[in-house]
N, C-alpha and C. Protein backbone atom coordinates (compact mmCIF):
# COMPACT_ATOMS: atom_id res chain seq x y z
N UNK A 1 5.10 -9.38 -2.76
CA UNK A 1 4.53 -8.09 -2.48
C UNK A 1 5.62 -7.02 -2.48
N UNK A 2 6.74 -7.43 -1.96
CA UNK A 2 7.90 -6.56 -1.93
C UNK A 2 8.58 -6.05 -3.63
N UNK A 3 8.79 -7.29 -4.41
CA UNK A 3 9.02 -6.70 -5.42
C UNK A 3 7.37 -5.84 -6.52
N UNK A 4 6.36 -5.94 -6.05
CA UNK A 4 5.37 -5.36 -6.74
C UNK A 4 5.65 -3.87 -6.29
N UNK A 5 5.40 -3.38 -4.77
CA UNK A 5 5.40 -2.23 -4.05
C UNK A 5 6.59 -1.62 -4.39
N UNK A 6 7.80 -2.47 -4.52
CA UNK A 6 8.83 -1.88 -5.10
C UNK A 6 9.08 -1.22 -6.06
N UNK A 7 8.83 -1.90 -7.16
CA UNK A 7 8.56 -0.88 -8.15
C UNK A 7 7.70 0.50 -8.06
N UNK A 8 6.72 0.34 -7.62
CA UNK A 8 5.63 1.78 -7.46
C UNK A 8 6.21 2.49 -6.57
N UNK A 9 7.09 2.10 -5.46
CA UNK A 9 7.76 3.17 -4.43
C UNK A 9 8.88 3.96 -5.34
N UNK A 10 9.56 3.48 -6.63
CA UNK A 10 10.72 3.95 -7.27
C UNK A 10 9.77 5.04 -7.75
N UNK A 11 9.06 5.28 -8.24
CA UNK A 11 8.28 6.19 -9.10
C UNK A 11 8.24 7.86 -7.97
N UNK A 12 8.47 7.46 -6.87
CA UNK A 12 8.78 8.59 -5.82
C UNK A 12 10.33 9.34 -5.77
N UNK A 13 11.45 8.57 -5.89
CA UNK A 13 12.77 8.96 -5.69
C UNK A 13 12.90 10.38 -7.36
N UNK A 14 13.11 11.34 -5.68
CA UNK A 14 13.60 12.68 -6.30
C UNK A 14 12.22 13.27 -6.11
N UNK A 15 11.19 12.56 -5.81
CA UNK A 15 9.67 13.32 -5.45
C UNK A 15 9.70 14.50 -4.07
N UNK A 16 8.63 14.90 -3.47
CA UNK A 16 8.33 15.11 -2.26
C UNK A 16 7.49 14.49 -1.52
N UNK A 17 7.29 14.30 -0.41
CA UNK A 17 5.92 14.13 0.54
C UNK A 17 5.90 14.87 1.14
N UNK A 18 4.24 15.50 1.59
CA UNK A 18 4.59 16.71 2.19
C UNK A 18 3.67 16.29 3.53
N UNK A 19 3.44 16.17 4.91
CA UNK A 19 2.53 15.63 5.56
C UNK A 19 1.94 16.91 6.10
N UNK A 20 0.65 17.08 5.85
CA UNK A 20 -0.24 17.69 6.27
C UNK A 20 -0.96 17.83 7.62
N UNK A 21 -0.86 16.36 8.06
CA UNK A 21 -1.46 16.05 9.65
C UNK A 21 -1.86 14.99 10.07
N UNK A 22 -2.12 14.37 11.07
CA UNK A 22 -2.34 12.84 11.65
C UNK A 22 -3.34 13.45 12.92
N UNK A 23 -3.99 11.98 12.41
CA UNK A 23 -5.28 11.66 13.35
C UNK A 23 -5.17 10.67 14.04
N UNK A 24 -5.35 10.08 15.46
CA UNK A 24 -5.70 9.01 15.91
C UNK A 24 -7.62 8.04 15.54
N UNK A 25 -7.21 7.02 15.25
CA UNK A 25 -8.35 6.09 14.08
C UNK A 25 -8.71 5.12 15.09
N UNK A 26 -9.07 4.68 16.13
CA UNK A 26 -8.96 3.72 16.76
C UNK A 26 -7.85 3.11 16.92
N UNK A 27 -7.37 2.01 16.58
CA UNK A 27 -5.86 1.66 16.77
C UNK A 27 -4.62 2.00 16.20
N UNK A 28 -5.01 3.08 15.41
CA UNK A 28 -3.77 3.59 14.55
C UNK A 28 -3.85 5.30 14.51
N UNK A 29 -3.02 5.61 13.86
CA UNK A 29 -2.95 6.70 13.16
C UNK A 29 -2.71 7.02 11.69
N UNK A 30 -3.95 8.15 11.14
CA UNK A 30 -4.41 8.14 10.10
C UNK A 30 -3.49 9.65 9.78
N UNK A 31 -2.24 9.54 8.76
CA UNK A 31 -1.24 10.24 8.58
C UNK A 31 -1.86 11.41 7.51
N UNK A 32 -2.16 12.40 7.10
CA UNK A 32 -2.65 12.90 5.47
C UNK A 32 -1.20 13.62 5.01
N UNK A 33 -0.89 13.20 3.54
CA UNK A 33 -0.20 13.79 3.24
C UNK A 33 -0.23 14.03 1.31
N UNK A 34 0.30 14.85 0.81
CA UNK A 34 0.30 15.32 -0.21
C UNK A 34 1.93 15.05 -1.09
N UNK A 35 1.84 13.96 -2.50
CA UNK A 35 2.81 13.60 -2.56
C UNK A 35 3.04 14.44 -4.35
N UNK A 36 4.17 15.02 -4.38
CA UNK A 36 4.51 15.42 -5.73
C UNK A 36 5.41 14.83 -5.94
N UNK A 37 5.09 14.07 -7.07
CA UNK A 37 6.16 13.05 -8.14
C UNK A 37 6.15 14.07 -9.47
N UNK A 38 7.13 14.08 -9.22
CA UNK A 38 8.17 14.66 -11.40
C UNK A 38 7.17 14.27 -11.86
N UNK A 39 7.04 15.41 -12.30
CA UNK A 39 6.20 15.65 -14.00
C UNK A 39 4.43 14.94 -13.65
N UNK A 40 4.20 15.03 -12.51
CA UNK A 40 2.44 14.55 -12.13
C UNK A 40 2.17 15.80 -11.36
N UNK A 41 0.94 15.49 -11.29
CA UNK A 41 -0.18 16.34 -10.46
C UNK A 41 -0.01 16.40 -9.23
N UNK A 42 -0.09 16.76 -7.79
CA UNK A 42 -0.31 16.55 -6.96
C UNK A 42 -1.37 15.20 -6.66
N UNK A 43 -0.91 14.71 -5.51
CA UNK A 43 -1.62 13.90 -5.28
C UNK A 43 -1.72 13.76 -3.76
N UNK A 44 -3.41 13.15 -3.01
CA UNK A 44 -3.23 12.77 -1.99
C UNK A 44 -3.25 11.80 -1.49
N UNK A 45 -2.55 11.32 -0.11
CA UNK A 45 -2.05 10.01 0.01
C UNK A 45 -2.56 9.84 1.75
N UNK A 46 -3.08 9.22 1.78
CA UNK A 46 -3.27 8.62 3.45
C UNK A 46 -2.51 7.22 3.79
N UNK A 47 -1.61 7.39 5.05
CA UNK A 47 -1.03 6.76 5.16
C UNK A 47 -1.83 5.98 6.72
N UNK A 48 -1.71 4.49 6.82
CA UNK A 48 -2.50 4.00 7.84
C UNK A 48 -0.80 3.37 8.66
N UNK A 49 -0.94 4.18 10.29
CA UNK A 49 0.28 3.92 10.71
C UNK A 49 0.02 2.96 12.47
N UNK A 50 0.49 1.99 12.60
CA UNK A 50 0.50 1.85 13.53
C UNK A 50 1.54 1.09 14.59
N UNK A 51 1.34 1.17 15.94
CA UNK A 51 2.66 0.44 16.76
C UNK A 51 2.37 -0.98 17.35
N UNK A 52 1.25 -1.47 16.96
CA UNK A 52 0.40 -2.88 17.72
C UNK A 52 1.91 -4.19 17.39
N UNK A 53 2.33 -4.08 16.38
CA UNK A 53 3.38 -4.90 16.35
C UNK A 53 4.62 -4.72 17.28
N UNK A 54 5.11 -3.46 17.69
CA UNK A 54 6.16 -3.27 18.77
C UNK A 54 7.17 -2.31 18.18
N UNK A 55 6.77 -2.13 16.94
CA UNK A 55 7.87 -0.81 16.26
C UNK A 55 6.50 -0.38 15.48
N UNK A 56 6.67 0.82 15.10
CA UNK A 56 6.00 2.14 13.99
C UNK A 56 5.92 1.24 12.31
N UNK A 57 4.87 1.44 12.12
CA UNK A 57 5.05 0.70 10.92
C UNK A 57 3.47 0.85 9.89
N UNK A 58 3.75 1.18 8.78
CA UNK A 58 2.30 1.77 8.13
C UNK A 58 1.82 0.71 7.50
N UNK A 59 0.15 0.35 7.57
CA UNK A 59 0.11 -1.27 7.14
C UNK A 59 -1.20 -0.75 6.06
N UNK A 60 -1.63 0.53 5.53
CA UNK A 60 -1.97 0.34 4.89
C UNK A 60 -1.87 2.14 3.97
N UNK A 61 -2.33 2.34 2.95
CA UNK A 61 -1.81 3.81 2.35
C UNK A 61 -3.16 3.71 1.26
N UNK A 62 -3.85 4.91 1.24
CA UNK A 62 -4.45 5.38 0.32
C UNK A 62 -4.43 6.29 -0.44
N UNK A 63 -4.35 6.30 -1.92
CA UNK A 63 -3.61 7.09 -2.90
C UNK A 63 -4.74 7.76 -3.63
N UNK A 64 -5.39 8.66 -3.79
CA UNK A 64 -6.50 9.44 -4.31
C UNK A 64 -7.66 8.55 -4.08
N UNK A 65 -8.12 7.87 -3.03
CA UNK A 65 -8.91 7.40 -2.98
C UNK A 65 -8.99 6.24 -2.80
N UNK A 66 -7.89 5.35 -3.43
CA UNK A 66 -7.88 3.96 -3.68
C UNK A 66 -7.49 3.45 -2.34
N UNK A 67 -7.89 2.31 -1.93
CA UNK A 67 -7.79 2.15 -0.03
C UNK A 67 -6.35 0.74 -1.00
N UNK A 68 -5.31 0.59 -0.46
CA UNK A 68 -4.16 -0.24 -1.36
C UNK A 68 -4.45 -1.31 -0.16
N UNK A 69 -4.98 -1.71 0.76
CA UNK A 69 -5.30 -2.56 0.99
C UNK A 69 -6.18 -3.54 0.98
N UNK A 70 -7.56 -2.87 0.69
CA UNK A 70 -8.36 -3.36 0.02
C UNK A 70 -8.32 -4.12 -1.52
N UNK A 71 -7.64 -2.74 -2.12
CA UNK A 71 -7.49 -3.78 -3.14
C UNK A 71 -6.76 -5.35 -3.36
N UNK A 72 -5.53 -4.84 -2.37
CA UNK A 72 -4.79 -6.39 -2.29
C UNK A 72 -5.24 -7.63 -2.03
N UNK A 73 -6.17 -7.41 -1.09
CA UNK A 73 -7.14 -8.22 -0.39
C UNK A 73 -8.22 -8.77 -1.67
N UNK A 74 -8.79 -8.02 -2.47
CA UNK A 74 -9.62 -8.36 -3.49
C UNK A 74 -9.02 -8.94 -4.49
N UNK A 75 -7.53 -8.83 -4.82
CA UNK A 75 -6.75 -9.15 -6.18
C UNK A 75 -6.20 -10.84 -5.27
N UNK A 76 -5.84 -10.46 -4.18
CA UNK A 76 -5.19 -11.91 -3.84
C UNK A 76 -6.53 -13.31 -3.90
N UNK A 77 -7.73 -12.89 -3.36
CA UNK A 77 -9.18 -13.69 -3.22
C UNK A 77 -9.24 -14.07 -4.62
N UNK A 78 -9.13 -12.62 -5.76
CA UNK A 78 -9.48 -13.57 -6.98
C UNK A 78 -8.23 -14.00 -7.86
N UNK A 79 -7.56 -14.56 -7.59
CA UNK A 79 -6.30 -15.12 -7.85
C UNK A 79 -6.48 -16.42 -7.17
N UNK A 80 -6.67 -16.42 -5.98
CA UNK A 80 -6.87 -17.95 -4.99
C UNK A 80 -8.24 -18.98 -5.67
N UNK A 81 -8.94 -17.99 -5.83
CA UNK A 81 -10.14 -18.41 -6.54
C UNK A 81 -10.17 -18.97 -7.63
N UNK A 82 -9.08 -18.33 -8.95
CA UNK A 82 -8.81 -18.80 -10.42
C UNK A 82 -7.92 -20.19 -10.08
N UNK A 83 -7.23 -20.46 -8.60
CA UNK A 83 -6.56 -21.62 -8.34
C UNK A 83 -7.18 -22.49 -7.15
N UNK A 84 -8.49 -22.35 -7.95
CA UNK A 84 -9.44 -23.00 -7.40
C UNK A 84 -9.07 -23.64 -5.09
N UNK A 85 -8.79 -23.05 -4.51
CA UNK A 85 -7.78 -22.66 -3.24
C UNK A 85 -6.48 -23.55 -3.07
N UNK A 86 -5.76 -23.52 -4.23
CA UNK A 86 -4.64 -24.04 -3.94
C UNK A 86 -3.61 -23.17 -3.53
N UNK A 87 -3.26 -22.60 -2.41
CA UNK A 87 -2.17 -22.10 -2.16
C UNK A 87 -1.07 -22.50 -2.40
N UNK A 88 -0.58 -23.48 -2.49
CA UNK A 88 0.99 -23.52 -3.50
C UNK A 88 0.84 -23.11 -4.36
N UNK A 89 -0.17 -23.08 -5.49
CA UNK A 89 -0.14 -22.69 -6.70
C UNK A 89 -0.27 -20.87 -6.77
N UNK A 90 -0.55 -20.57 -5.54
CA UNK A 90 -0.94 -19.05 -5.35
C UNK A 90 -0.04 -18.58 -4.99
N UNK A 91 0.92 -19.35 -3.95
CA UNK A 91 2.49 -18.69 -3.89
C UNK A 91 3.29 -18.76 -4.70
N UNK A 92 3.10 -19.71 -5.35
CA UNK A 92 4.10 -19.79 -6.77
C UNK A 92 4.31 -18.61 -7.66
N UNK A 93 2.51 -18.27 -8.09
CA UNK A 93 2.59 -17.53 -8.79
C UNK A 93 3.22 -15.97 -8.13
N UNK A 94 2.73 -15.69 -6.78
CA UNK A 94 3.23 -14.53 -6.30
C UNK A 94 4.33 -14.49 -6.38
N UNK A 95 5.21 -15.77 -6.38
CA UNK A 95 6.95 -15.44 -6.14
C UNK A 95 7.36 -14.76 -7.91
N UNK A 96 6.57 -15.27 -8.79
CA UNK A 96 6.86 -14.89 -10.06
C UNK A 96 6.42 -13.56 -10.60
N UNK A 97 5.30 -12.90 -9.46
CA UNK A 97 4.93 -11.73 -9.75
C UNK A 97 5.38 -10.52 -9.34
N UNK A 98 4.98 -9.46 -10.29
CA UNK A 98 6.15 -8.22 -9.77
C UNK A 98 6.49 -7.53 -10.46
């Protein structure tokens, strides 16, 4: 997951974020902010932030809409699924993905 997110976080360096405002969501806080990357459109970004673990830490971000946790959640199910539930074979492939 680190080297996937990795890549898409590089696509920011030399960008802005600009934060607009935060909400309390039930157990978190729901961050809004507006991100300009070189040579794109504006874009908006919700960031899902919370402290339930014992430090500040954002566990999920939505990028014009797209909830990035949801999707992960849907891409990892049908991946486990094509390996009929073999998780070794599902970590394998994650270590190779990226």
């Amino acid at each position: 997951m680190g080297r996937k997110y990795g890549k898409r976080f590089r696509e920011f360096i030399g960008s802005k974020i600009e934060v607009q405002g935060a909400k309390a969501v039930k157990s978190f806080y729901a961050v809004n902010s507006v991100a300009y990357l070189n040579g794109r459109a504006p874009m908006q970004v919700e960031w899902h932030v919370s402290d339930k673990s014992g430090s500040v830490r954002y566990f999920n971000i939505i990028i014009e809409g797209i909830n990035m946790l949801a999707t992960e959640r849907t891409e990892i199910a049908a991946m486990l699924a094509r390996r009929k539930g073999d998780i070794a074979a599902l970590t394998a492939d994650l270590q190779q993905a990226g």
